[in-house]
C-alpha atoms as a PDB file:
ATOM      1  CA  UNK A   1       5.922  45.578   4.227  1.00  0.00           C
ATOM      2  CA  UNK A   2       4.026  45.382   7.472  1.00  0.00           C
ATOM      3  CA  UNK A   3       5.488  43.600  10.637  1.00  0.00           C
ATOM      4  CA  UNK A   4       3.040  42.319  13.388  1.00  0.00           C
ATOM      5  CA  UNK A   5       3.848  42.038  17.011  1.00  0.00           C
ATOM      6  CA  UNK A   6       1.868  39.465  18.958  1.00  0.00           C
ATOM      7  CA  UNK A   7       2.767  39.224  23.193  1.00  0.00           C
ATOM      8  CA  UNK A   8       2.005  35.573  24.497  1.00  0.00           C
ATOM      9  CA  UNK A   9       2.074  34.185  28.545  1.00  0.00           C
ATOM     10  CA  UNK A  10       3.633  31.296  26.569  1.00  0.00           C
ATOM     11  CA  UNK A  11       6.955  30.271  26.959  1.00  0.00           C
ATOM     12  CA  UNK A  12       9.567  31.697  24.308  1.00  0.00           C
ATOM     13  CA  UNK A  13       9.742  29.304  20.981  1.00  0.00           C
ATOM     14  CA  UNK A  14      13.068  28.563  21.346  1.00  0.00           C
ATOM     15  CA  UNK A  15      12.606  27.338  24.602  1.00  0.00           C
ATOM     16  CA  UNK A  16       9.634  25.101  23.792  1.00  0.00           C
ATOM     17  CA  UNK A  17      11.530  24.119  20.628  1.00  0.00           C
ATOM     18  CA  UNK A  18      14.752  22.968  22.828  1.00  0.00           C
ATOM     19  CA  UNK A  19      12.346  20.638  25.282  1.00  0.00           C
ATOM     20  CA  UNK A  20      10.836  19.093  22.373  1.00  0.00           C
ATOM     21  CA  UNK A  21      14.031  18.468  20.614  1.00  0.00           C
ATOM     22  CA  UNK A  22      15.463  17.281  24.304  1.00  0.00           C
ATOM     23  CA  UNK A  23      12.468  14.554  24.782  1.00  0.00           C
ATOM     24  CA  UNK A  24      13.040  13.407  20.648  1.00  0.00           C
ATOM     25  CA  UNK A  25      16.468  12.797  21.702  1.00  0.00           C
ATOM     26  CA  UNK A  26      16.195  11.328  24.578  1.00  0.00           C
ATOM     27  CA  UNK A  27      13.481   8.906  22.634  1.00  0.00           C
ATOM     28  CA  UNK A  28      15.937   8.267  20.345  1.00  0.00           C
ATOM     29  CA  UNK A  29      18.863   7.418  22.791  1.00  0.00           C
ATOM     30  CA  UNK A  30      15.955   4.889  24.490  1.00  0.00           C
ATOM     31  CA  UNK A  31      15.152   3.377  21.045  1.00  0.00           C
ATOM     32  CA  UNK A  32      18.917   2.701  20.242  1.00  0.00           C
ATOM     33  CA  UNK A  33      19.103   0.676  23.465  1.00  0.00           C
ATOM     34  CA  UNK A  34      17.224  -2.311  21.261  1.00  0.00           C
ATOM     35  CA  UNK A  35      19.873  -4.920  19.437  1.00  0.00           C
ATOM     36  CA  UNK A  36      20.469  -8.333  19.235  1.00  0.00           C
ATOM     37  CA  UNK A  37      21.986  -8.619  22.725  1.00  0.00           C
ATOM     38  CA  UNK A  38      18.764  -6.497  24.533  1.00  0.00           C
ATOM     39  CA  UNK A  39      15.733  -6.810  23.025  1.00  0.00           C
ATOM     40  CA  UNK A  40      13.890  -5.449  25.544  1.00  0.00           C
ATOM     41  CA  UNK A  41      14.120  -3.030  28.164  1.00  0.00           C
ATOM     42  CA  UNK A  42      13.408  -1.737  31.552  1.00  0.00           C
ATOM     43  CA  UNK A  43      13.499   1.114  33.652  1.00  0.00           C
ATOM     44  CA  UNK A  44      16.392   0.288  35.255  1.00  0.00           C
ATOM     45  CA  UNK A  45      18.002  -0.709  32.177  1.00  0.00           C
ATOM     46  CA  UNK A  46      17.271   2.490  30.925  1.00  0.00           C
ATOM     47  CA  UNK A  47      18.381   4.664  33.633  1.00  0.00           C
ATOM     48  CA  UNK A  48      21.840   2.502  34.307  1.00  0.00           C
ATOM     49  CA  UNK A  49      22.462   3.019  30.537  1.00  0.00           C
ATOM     50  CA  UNK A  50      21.695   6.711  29.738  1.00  0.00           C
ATOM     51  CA  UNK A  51      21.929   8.369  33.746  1.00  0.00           C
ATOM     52  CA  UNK A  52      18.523   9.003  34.125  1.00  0.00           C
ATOM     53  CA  UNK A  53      16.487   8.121  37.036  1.00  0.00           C
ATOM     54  CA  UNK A  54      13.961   5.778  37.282  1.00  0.00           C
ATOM     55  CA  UNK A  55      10.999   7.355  37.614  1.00  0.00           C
ATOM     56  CA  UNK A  56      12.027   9.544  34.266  1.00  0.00           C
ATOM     57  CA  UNK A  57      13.478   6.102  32.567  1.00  0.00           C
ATOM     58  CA  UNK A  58       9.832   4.287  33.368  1.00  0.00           C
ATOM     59  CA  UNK A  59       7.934   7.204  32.218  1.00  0.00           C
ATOM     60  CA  UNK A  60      10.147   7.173  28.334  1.00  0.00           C
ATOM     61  CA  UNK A  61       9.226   3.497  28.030  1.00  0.00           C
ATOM     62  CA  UNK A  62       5.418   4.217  28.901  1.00  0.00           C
ATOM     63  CA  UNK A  63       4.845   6.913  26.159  1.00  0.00           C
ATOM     64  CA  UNK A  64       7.002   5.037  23.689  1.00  0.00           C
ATOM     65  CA  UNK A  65       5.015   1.756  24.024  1.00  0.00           C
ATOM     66  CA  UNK A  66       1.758   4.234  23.858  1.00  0.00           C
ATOM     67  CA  UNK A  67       3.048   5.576  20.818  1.00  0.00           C
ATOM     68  CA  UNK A  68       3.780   2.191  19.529  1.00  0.00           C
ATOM     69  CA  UNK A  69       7.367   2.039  19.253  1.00  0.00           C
ATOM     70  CA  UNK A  70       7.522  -0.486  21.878  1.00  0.00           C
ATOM     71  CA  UNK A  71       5.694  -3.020  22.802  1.00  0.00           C
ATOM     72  CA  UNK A  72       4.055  -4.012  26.094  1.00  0.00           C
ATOM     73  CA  UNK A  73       6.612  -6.055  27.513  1.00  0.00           C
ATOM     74  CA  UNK A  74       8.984  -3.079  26.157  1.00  0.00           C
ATOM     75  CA  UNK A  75      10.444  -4.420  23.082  1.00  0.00           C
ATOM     76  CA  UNK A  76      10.209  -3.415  19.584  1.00  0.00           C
ATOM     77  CA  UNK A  77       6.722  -2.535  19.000  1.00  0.00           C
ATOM     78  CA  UNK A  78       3.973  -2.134  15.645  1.00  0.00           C
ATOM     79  CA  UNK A  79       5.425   1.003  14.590  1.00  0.00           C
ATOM     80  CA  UNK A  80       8.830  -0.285  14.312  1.00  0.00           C
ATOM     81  CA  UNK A  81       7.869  -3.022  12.681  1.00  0.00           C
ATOM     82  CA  UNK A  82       6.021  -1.315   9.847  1.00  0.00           C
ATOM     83  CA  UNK A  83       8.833   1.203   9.665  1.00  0.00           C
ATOM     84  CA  UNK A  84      11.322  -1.880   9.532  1.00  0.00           C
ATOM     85  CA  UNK A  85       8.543  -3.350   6.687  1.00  0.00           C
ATOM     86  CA  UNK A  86       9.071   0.042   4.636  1.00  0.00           C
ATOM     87  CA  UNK A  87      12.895   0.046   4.846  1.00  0.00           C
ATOM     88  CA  UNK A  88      12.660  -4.031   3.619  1.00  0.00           C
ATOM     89  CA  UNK A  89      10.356  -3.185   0.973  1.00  0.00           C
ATOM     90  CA  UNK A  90      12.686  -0.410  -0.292  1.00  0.00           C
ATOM     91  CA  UNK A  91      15.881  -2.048  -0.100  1.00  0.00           C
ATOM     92  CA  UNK A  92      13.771  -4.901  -2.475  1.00  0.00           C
ATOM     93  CA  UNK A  93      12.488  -2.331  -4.822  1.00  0.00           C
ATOM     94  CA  UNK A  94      16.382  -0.925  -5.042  1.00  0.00           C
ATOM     95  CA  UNK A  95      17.818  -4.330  -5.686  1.00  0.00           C
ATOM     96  CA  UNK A  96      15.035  -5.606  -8.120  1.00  0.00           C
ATOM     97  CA  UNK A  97      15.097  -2.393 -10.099  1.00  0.00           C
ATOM     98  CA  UNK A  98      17.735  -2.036 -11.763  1.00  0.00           C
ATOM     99  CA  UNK A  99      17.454  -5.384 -14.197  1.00  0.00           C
ATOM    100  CA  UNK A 100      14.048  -4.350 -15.044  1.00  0.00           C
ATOM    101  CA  UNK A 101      15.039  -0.700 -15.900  1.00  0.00           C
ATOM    102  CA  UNK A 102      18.004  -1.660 -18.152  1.00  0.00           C
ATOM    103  CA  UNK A 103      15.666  -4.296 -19.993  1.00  0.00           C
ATOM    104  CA  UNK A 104      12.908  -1.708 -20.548  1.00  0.00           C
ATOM    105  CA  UNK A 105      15.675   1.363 -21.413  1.00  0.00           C
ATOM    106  CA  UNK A 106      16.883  -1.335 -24.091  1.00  0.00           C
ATOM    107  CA  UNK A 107      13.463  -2.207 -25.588  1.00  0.00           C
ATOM    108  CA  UNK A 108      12.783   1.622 -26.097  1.00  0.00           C
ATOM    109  CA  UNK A 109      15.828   3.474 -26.259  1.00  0.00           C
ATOM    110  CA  UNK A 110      15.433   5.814 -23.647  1.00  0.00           C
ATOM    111  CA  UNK A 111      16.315   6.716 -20.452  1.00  0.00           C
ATOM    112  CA  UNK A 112      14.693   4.897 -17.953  1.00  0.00           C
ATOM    113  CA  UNK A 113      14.375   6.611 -14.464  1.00  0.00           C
ATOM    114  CA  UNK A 114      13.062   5.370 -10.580  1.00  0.00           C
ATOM    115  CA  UNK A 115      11.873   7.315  -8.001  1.00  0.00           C
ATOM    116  CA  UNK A 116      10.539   7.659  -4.245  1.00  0.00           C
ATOM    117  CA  UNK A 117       8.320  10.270  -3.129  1.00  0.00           C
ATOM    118  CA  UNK A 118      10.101  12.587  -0.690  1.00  0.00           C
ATOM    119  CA  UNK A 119       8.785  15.380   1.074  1.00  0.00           C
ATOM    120  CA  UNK A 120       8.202  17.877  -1.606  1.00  0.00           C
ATOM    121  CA  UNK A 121       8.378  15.781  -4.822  1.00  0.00           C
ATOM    122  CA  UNK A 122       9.705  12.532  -6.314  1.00  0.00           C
ATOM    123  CA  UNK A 123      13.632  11.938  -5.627  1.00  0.00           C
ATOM    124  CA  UNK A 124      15.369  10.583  -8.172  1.00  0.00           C
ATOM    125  CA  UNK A 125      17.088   7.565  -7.031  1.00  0.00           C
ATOM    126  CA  UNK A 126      18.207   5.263  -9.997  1.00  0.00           C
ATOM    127  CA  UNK A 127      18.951   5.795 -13.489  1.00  0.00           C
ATOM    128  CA  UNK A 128      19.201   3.712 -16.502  1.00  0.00           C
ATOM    129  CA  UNK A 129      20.580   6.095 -19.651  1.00  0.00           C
ATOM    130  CA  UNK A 130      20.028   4.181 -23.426  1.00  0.00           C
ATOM    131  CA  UNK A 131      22.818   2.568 -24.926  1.00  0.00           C
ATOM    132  CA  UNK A 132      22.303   3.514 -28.231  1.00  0.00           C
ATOM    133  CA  UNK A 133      21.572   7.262 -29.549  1.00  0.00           C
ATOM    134  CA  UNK A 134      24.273  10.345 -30.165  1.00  0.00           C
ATOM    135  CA  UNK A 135      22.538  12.508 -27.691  1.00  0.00           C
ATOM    136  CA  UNK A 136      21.762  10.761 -24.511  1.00  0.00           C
ATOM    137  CA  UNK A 137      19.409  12.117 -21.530  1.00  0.00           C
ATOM    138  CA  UNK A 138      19.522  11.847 -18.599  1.00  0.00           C
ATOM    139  CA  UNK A 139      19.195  13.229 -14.761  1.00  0.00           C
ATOM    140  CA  UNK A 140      21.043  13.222 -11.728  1.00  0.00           C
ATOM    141  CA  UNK A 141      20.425  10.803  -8.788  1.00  0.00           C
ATOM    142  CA  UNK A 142      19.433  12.510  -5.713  1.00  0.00           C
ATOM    143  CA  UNK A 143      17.298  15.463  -7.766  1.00  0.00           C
ATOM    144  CA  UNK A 144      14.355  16.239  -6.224  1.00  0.00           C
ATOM    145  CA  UNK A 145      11.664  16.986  -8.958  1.00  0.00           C
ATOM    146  CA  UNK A 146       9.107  19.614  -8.627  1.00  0.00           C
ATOM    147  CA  UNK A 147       5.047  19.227  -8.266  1.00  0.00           C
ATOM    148  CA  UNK A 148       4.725  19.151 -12.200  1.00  0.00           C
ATOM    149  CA  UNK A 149       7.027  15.925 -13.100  1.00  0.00           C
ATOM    150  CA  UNK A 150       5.811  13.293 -14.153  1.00  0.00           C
ATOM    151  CA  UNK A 151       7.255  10.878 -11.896  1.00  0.00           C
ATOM    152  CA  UNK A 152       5.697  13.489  -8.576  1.00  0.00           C
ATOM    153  CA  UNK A 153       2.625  13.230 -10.223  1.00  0.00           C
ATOM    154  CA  UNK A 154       2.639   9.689 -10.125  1.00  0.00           C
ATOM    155  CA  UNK A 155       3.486   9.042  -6.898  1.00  0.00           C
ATOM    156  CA  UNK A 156       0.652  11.674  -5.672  1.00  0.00           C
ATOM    157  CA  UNK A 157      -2.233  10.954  -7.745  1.00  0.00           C
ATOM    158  CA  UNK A 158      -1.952   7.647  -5.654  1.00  0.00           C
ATOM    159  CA  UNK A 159      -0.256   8.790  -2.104  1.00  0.00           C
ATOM    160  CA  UNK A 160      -2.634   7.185   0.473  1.00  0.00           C
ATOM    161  CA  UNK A 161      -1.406  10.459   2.927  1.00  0.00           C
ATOM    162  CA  UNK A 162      -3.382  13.558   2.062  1.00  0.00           C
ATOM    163  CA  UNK A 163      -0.713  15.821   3.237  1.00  0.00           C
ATOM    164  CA  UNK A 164       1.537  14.558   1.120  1.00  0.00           C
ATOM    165  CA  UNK A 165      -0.517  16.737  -2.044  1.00  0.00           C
ATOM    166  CA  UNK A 166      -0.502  19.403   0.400  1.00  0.00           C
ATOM    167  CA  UNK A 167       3.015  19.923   1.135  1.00  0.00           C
ATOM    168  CA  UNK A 168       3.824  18.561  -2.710  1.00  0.00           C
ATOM    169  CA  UNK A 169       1.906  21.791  -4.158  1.00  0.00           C
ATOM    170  CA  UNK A 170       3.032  24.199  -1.458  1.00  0.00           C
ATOM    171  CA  UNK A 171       5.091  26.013  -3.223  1.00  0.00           C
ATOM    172  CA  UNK A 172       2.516  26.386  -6.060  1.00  0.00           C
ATOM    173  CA  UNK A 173      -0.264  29.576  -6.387  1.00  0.00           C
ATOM    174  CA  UNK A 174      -3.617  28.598  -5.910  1.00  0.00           C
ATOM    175  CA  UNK A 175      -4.536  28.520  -9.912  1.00  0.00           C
ATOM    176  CA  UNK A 176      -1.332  26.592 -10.234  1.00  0.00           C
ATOM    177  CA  UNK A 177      -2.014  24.030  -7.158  1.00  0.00           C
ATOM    178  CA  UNK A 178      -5.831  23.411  -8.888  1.00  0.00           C
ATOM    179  CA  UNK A 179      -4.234  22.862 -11.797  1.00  0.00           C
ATOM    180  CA  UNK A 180      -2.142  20.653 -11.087  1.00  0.00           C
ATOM    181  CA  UNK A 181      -5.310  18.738  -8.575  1.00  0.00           C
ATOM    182  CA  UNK A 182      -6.971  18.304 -12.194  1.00  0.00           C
ATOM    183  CA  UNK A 183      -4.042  17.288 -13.200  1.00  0.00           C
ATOM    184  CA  UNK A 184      -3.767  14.185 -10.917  1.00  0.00           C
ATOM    185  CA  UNK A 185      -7.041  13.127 -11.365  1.00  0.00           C
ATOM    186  CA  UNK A 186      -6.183  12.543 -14.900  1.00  0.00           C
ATOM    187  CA  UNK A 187      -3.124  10.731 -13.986  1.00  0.00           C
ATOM    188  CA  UNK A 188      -6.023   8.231 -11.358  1.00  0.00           C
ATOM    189  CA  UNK A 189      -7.752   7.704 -14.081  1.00  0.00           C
ATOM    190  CA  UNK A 190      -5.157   6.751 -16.880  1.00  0.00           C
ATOM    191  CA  UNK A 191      -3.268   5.284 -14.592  1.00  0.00           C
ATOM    192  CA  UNK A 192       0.200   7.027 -16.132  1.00  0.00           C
ATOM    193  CA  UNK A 193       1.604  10.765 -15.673  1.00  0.00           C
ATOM    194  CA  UNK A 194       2.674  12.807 -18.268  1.00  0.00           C
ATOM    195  CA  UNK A 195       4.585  16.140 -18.202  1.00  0.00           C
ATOM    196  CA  UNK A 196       6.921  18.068 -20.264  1.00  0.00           C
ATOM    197  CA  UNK A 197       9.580  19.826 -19.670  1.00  0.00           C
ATOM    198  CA  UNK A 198       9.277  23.570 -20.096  1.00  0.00           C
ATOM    199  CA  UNK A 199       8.392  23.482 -23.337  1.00  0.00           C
ATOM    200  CA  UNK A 200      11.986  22.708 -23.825  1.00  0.00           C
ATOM    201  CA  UNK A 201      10.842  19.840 -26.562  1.00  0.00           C
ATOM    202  CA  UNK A 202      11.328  17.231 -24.387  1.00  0.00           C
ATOM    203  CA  UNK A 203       8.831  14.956 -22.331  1.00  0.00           C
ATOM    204  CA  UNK A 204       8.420  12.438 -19.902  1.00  0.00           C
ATOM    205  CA  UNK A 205       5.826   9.771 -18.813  1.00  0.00           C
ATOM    206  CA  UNK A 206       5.423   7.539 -15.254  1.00  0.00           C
ATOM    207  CA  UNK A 207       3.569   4.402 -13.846  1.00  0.00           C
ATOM    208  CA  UNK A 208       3.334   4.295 -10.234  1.00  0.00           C
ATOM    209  CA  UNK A 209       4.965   1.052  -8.691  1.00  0.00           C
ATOM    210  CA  UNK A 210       2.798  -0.618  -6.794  1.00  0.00           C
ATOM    211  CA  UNK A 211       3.389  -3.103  -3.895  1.00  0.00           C
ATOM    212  CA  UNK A 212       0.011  -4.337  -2.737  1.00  0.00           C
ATOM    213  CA  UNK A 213      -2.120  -1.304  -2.615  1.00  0.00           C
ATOM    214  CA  UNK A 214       0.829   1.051  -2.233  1.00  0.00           C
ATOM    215  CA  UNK A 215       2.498   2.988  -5.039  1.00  0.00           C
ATOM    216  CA  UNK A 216       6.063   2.256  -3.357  1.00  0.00           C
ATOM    217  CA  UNK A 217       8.062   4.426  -6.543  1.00  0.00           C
ATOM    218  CA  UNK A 218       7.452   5.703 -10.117  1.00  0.00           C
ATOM    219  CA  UNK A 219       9.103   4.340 -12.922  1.00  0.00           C
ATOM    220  CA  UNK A 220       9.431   7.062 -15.990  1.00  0.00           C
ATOM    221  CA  UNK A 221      10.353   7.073 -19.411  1.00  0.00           C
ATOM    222  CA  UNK A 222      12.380  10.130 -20.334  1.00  0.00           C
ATOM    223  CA  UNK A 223      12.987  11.607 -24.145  1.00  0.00           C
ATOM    224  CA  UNK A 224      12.098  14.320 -26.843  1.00  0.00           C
ATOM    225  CA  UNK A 225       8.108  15.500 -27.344  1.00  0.00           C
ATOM    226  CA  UNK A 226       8.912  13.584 -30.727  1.00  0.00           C
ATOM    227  CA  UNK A 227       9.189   9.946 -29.221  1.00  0.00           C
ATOM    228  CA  UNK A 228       6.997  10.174 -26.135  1.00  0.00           C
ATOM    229  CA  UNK A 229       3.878  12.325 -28.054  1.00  0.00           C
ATOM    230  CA  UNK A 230       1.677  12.194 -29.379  1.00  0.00           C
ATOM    231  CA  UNK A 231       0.338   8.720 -27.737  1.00  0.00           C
ATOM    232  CA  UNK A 232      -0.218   7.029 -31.151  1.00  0.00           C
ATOM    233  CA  UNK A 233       3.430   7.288 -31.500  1.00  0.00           C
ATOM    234  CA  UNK A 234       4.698   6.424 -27.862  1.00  0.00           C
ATOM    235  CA  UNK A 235       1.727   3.551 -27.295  1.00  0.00           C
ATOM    236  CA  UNK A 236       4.114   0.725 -27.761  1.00  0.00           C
ATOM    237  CA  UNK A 237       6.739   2.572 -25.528  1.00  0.00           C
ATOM    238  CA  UNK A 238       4.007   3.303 -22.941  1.00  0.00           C
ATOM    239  CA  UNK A 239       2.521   0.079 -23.024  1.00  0.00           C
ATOM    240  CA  UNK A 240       6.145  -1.273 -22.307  1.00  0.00           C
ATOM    241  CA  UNK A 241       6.511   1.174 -18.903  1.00  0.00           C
ATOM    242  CA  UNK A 242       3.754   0.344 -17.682  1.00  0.00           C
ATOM    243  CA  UNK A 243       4.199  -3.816 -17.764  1.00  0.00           C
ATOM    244  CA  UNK A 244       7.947  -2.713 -16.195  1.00  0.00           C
ATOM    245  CA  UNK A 245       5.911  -1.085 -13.862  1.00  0.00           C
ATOM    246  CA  UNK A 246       3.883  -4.060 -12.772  1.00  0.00           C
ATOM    247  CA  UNK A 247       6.416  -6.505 -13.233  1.00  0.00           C
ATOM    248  CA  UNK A 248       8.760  -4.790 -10.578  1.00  0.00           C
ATOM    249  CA  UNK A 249       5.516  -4.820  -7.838  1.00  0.00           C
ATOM    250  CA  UNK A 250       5.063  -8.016  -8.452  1.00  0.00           C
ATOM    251  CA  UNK A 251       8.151  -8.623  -7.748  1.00  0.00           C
ATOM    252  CA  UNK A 252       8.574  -7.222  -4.708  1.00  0.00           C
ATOM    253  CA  UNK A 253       4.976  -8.124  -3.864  1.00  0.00           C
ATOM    254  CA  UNK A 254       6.489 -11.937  -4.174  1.00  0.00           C
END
C-alpha cells in the first residue's frame, strides 16, 4: 500500500467543507421563510427573522433568485416549482399505483413490484405479493437494488441525466460497467429489462413508467426462470406489464 502526501496554499477541507455546509444552511433557513402567510421576502424580512444583517440577508436572496429558487420579486421561483412538480407527480404515481399493481399481480400470479430511481439503483417502494401460490416472493420496501436489476436497468436505459449511469455502475469494474452499457441498450431498444437473480432460478422483468417523456418509476414482474423465460412462455405475462406500465403514465399523465 502506498500513501501520497500532497501540501496545498488552500484552506484545510474541513474548513472549506464547514463554509459550504454554513451557506446550504443558511439557504435553507431563507427558503423555509416561504408559507402561506409570506410568500415573499425581503432583506429586511430576512435579517429580522434569522439575525443576519442586511447587507448579508440581500446578498442570500440575490444568489437564490440567480439560482432559481426564487423569483425576481423574491418568491418561490422555477426551480421550486419543478421540484414541487416532481414531488406532485410522485405522490400521483404512489396513489395510482397500487390498484394497477394488484390488478396486474392477479392476472399473472406474481409479485408485482414499483420502483424510483435513487442514487445508486432503483428503490423499492411498493409491493404487490400474488394471492394465490404455496411459495410466495417477494422483496422488502425500501431495498435499494443493485446496477444489474431489472427494475435499475429500466429506469437507466431511459434516465435523461447522464450521471445517473455513472454513479449507477460505480461500483462495477470496467468489463462489468460495459457490460452492463450493452446491457441497457438492449433494454432502449426492447423497451423492457430483464435480469436474473444469481442464477438462483429465479427472474425478473421491468417497463419503465413513463409520464410524458420521463420514465418517473419501473414496474417489474418478479418469479422463477420457469414463468418469466423463456419469452414464448412469459409473452402473455410481459405483454400484460407492459400495458400496466402505460396505463399507470397515462394516468398520471391525465
Amino acid at each position: 500500500m502506498s500513501i501520497e502526501v500532497r501540501r496545498s496554499n488552500a484552506a484545510p477541507s474541513g474548513e472549506t467543507e464547514r463554509g459550504g455546509i454554513q451557506s446550504i444552511d443558511r439557504a435553507a433557513n431563507v427558503l423555509a421563510l416561504l408559507d402561506q402567510d409570506t410568500r415573499s421576502l425581503t432583506p429586511a424580512v430576512v435579517a429580522e427573522r434569522l439575525g443576519l444583517n442586511r447587507t448579508t440577508a440581500h446578498r442570500y436572496l440575490q444568489s437564490l433568485q440567480t439560482a432559481g429558487f426564487l423569483s425576481t420579486t423574491y418568491g418561490p421561483g422555477p426551480l421550486l416549482d419543478q421540484l414541487s412538480a416532481l414531488v406532485s407527480e410522485r405522490q400521483q404515481i404512489l396513489t395510482l399505483a397500487p390498484a394497477v399493481l394488484r390488478q396486474l399481480s392477479d392476472s399473472t400470479d406474481l409479485t408485482t413490484v414499483l420502483s424510483f430511481l435513487g442514487r445508486t439503483g432503483a428503490v423499492v417502494t411498493l409491493v404487490e405479493e400474488a394471492h394465490r401460490g404455496t411459495i410466495i416472493l417477494t422483496v422488502r420496501v425500501g431495498t435499494v437494488l443493485e446496477p444489474k436489476a431489472a427494475q435499475t436497468r429500466a429506469l437507466l436505459a431511459f434516465a435523461t441525466d447522464p450521471a445517473a449511469v455513472t454513479r449507477g455502475h460505480a461500483v462495477l469494474g470496467p468489463a462489468e460497467a460495459a457490460l452492463e452499457r450493452e446491457a441497457l441498450t438492449a433494454v432502449r431498444r426492447q423497451g423492457i429489462a430483464w435480469a436474473e437473480l444469481h442464477g438462483q432460478g429465479l427472474a425478473s422483468v421491468a417497463a419503465p413508467v413513463f409520464v410524458g417523456n420521463e420514465a418517473s418509476a419501473a414496474m417489474a414482474l418478479i418469479g422463477t426462470s420457469t414463468m418469466l423465460q423463456p419469452l414464448e412462455r412469459s409473452a402473455r405475462r410481459v405483454q400484460e406489464l407492459e400495458e400496466a406500465a402505460q396505463t399507470l403514465g397515462t394516468m398520471v399523465s391525465g
